[in-house]
C-alpha atoms as a PDB file:
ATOM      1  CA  UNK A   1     -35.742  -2.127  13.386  1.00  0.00           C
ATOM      2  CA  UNK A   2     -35.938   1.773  11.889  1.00  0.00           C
ATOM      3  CA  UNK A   3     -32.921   1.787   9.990  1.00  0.00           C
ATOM      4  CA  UNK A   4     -31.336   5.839   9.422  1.00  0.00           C
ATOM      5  CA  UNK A   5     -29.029   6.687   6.535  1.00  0.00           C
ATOM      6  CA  UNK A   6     -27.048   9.954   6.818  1.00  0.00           C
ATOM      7  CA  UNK A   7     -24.608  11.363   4.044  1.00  0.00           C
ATOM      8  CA  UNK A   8     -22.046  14.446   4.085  1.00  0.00           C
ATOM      9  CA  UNK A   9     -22.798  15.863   0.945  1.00  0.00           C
ATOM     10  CA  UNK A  10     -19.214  14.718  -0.098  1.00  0.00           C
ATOM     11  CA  UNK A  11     -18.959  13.761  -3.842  1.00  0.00           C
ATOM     12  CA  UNK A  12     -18.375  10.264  -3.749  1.00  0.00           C
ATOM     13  CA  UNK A  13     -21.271   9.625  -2.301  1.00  0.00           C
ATOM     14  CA  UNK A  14     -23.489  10.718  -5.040  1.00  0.00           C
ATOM     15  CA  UNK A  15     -21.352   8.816  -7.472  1.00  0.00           C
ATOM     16  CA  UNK A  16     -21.274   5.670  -5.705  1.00  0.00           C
ATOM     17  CA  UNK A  17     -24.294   5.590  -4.015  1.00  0.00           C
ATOM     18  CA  UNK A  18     -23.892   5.103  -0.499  1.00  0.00           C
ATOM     19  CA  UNK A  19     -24.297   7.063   3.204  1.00  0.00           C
ATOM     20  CA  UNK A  20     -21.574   8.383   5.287  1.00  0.00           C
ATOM     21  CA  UNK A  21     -23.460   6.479   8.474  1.00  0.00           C
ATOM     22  CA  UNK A  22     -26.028   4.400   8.516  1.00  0.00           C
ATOM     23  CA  UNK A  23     -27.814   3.203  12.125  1.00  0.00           C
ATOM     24  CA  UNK A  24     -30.170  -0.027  12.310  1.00  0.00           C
ATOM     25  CA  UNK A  25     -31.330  -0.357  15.736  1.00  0.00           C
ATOM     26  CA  UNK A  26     -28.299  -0.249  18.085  1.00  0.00           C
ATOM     27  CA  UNK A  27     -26.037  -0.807  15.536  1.00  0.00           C
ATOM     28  CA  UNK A  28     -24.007   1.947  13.633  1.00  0.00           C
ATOM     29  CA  UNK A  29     -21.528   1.911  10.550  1.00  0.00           C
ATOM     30  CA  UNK A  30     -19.326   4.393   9.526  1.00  0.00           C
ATOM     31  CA  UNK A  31     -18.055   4.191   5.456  1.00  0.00           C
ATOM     32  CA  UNK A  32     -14.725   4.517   4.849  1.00  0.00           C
ATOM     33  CA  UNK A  33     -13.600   8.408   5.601  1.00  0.00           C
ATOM     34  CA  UNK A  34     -11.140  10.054   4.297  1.00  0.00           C
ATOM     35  CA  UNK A  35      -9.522  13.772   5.361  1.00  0.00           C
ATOM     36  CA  UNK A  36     -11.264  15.959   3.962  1.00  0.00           C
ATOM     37  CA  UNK A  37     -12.612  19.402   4.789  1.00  0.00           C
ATOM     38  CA  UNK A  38     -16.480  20.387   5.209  1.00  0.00           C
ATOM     39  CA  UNK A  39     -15.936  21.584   1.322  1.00  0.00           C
ATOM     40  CA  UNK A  40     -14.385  18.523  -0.174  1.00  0.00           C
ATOM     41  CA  UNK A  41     -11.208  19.635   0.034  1.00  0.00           C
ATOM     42  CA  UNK A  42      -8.373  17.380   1.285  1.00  0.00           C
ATOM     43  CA  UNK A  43      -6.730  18.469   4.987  1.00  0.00           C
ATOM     44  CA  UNK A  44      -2.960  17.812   5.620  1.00  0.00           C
ATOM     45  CA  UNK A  45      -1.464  16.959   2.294  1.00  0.00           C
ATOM     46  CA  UNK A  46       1.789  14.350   2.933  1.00  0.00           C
ATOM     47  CA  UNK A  47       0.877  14.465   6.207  1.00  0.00           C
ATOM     48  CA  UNK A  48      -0.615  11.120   7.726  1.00  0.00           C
ATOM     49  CA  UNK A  49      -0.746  12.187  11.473  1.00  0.00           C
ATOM     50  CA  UNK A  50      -2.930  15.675  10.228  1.00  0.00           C
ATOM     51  CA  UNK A  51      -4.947  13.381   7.659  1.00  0.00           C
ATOM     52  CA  UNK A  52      -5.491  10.838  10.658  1.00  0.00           C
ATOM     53  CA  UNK A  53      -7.345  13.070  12.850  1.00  0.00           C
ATOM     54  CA  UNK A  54      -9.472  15.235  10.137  1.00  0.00           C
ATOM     55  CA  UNK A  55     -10.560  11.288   9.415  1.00  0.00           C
ATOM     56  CA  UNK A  56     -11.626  10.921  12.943  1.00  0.00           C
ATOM     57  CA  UNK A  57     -12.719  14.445  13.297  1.00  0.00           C
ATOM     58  CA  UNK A  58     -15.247  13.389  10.343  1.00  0.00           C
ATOM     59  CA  UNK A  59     -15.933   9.963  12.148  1.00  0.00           C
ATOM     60  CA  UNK A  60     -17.018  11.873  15.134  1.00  0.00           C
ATOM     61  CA  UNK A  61     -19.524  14.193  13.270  1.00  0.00           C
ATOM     62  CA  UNK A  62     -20.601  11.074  11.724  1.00  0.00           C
ATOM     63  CA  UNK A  63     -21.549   9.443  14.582  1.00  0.00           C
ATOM     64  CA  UNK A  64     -23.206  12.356  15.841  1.00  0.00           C
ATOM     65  CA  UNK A  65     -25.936  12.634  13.260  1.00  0.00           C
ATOM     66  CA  UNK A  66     -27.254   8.723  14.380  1.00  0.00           C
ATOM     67  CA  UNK A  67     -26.590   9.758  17.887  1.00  0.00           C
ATOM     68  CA  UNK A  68     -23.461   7.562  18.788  1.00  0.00           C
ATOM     69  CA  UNK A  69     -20.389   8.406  20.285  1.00  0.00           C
ATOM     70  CA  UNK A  70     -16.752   7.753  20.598  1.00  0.00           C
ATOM     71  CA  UNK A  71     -16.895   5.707  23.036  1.00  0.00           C
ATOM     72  CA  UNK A  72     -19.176   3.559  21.055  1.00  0.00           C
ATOM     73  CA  UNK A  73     -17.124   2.368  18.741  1.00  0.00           C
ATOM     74  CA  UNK A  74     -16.176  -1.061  18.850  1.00  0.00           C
ATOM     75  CA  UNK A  75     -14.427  -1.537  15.607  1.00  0.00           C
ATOM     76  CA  UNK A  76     -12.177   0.529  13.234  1.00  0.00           C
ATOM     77  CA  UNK A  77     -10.443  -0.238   9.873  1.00  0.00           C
ATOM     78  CA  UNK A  78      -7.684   1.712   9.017  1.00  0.00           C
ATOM     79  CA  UNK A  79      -6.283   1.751   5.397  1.00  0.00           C
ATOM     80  CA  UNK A  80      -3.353   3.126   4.078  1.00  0.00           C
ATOM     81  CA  UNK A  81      -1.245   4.338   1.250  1.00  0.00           C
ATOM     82  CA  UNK A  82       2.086   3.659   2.977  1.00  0.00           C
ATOM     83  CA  UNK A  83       2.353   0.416   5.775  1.00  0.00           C
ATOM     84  CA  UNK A  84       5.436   2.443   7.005  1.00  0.00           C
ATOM     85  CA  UNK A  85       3.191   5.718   8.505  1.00  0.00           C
ATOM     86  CA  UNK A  86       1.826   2.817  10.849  1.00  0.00           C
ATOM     87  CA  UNK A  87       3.562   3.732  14.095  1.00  0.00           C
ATOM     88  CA  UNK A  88       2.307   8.279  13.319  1.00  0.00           C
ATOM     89  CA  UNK A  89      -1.198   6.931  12.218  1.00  0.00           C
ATOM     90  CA  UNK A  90      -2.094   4.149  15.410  1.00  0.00           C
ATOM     91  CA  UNK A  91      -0.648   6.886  18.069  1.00  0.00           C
ATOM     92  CA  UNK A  92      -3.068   9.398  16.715  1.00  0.00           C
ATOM     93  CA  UNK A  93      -5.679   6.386  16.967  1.00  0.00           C
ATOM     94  CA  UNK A  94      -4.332   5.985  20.281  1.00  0.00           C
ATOM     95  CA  UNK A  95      -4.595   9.602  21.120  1.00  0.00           C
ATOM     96  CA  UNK A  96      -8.365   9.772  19.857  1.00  0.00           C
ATOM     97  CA  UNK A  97      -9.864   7.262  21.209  1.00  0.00           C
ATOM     98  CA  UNK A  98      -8.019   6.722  24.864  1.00  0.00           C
ATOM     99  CA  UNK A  99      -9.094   3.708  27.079  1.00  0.00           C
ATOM    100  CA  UNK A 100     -11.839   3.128  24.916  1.00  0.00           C
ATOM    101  CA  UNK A 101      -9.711   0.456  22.959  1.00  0.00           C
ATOM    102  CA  UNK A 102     -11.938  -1.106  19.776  1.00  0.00           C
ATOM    103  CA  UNK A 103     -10.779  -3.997  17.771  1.00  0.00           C
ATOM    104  CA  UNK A 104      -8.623  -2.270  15.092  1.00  0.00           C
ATOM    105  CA  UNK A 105      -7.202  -3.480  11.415  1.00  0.00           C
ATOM    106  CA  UNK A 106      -4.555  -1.785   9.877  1.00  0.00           C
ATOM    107  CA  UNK A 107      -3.347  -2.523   6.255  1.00  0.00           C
ATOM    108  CA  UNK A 108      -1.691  -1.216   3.123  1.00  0.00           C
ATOM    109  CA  UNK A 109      -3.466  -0.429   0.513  1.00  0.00           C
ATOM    110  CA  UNK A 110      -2.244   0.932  -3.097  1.00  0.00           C
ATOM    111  CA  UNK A 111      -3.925   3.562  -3.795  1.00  0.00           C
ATOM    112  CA  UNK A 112      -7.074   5.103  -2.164  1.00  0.00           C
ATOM    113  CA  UNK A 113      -9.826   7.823  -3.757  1.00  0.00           C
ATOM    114  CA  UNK A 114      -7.474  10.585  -4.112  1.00  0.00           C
ATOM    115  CA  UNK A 115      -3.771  10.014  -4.764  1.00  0.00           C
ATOM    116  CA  UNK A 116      -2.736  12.714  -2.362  1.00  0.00           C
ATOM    117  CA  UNK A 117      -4.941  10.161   0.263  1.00  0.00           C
ATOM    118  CA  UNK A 118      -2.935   8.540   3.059  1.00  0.00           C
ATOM    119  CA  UNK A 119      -4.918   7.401   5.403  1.00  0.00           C
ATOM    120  CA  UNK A 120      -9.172   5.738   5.371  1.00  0.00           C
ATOM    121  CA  UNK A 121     -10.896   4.790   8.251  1.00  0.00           C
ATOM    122  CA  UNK A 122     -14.221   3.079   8.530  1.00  0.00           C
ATOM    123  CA  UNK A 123     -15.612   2.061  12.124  1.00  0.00           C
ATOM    124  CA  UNK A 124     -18.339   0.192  13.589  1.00  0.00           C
ATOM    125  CA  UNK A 125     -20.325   1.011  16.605  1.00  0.00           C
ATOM    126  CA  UNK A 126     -22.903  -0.291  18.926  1.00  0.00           C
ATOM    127  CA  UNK A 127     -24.827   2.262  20.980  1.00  0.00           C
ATOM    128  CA  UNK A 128     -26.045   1.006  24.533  1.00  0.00           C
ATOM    129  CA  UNK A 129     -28.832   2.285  26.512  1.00  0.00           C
ATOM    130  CA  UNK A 130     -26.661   4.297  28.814  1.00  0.00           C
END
């Protein structure tokens, strides 16, 4: 299967040496994404529910440059800083991805990239022949 790796240009990438989205065949994963802007810069400082959908903003660009789709995904991980921003965090989730309804993980992690960092999704995607 031709496998296609994509990055963002983001820093981390360079540093740890991975891609922002890499598609084998039908399959697609999306690295862990965090909020930031097209310049590096973090979007919606203290603010999960802003910081959630700059993530998933990203995701969707992402998913673009293998051409997937929203409404491919089939699996998202959601880290965060604080377990208590669950409930502003999964309605954004909610909001963004509709009836499409993937298997989702939420948990708490200490500390992500950037301190000012609430919120990291990753998702994984399947594209069908439609």
């Amino acid at each position: 299967m031709e496998r296609k790796n994509v990055g963002s240009g983001r820093p981390w990438e360079a540093i740890v040496g991975y891609s922002r989205v890499v598609r084998v065949g039908p399959f697609v994963y999306v690295t862990g994404t965090t909020a930031t802007d097209d310049h590096g810069g973090l979007v919606g400082v203290g603010d999960p529910q802003a910081q959630t959908r700059q993530v998933l903003k990203n995701i969707d660009w992402a998913l673009e440059q293998v051409g997937a789709r929203r409404d491919h995904v089939v699996r998202t991980r959601i880290y965060v800083k604080h377990i208590s921003d669950w409930e502003r965090i999964g309605r954004v989730h909610k909001e963004w991805f509709g009836d499409i309804l993937p298997a989702t993980t939420m948990v708490e992690v200490s500390q992500l990239i950037n301190p000012d960092m609430l919120v990291e999704i990753e998702v994984d995607a399947v594209v069908n022949d439609d």
